[in-house]
C-alpha atoms as a PDB file:
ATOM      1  CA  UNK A   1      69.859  32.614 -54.718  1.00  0.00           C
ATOM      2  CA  UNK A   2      67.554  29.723 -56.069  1.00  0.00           C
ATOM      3  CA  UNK A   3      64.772  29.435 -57.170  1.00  0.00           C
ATOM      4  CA  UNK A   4      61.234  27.271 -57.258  1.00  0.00           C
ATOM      5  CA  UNK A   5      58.570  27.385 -59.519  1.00  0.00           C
ATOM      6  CA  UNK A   6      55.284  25.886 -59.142  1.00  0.00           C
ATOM      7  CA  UNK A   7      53.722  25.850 -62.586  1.00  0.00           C
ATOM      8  CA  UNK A   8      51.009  24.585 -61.894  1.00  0.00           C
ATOM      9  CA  UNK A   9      49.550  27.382 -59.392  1.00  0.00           C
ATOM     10  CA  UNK A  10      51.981  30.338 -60.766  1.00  0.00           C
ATOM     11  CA  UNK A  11      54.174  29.789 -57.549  1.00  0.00           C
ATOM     12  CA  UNK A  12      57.829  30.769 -57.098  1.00  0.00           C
ATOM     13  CA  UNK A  13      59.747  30.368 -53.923  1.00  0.00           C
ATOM     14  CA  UNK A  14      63.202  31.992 -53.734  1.00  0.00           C
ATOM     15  CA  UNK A  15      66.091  32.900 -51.319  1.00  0.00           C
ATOM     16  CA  UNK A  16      66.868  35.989 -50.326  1.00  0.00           C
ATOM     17  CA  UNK A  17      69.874  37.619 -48.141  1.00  0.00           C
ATOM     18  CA  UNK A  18      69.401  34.017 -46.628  1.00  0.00           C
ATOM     19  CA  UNK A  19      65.184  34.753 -46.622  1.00  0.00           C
ATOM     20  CA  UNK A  20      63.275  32.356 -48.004  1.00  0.00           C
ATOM     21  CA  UNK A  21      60.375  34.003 -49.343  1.00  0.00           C
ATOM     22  CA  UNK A  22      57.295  33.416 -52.211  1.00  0.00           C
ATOM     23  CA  UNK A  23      55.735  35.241 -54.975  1.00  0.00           C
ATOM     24  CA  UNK A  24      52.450  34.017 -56.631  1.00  0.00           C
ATOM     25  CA  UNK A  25      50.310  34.933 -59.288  1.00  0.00           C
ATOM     26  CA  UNK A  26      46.451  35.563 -58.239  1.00  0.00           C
ATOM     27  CA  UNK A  27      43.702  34.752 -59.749  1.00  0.00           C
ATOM     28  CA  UNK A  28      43.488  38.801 -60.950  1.00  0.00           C
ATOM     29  CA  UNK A  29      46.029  38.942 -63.804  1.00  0.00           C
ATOM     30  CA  UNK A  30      48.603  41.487 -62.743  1.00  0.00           C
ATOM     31  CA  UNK A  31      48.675  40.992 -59.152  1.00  0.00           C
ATOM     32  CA  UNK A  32      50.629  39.200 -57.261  1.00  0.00           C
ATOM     33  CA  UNK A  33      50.761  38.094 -53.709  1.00  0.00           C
ATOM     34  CA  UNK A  34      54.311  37.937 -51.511  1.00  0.00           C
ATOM     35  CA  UNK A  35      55.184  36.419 -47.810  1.00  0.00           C
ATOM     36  CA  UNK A  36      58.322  36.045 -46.303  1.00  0.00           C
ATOM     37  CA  UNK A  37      59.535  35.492 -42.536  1.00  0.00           C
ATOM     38  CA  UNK A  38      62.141  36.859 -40.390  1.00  0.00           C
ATOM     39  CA  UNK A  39      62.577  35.706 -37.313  1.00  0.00           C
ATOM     40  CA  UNK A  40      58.716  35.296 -35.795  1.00  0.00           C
ATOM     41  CA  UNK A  41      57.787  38.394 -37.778  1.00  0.00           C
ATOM     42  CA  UNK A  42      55.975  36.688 -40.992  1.00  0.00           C
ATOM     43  CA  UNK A  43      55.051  39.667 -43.576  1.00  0.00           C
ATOM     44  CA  UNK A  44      52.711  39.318 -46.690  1.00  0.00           C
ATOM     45  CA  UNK A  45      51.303  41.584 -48.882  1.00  0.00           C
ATOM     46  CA  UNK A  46      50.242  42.279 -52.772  1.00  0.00           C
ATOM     47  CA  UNK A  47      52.270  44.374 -55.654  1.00  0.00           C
ATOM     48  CA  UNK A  48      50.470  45.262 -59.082  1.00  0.00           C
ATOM     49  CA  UNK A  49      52.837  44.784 -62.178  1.00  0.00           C
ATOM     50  CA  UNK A  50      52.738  42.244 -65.432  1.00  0.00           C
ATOM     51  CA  UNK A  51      56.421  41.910 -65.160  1.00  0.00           C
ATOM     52  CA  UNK A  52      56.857  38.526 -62.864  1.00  0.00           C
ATOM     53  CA  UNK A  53      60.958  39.597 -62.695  1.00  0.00           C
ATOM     54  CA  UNK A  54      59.630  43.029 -61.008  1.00  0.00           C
ATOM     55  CA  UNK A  55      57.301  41.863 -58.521  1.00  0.00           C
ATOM     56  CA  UNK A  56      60.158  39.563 -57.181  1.00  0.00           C
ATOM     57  CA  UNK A  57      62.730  42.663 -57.252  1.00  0.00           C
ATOM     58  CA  UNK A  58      59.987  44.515 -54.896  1.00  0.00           C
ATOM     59  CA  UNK A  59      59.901  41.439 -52.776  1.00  0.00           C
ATOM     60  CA  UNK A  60      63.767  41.578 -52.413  1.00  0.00           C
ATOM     61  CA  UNK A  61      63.485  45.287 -52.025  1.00  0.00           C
ATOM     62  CA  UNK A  62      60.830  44.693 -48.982  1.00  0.00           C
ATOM     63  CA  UNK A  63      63.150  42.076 -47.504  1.00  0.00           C
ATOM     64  CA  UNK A  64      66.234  44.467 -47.491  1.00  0.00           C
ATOM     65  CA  UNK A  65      64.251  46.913 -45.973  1.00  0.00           C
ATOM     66  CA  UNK A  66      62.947  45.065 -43.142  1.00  0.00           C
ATOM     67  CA  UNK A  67      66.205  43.329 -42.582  1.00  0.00           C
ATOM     68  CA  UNK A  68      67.850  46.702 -42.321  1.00  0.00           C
ATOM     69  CA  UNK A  69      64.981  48.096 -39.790  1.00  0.00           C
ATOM     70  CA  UNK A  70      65.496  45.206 -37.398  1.00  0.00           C
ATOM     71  CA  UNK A  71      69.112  45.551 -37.397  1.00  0.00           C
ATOM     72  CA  UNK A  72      68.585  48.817 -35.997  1.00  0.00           C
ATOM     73  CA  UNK A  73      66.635  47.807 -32.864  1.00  0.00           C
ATOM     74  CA  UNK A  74      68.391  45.744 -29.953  1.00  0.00           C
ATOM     75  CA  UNK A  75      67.121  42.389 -29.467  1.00  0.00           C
ATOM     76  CA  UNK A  76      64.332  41.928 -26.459  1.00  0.00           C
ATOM     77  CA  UNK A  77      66.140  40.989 -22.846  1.00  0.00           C
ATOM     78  CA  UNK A  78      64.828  37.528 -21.918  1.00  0.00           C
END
């Protein structure tokens, strides 16, 4: 895993399970805003918590999740 912080805007960009993926502070203190991408499938979203370590646990949490789900389905015939 490593990791890359952009002080400046409250920024961190991480690797995952091989998932790069971001985590950033919004201007609301206490949110924070998330996007990832696997495969086309790019998925964002928003977690509430003043622990910065947490809301990149749920990110990694998210990204097992859907990496699990679309293990499960057989890839489209083309």
């Amino acid at each position: 895993m490593f990791a890359v912080m952009d002080v400046n805007r409250g920024e961190v960009t991480m690797n995952h399970r091989g998932i790069e993926f971001t985590v950033a502070q919004t201007a609301v203190p206490g949110i924070w805003q998330w996007q990832f991408r696997i495969g086309e499938q790019v998925k964002s979203g928003k977690t509430e918590t003043k622990i910065d370590l947490l809301a990149i646990r749920r990110v990694q949490l998210r990204i097992d999740r859907e990496l699990k789900r679309s293990a499960g389905q057989p890839e489209p015939a083309g």
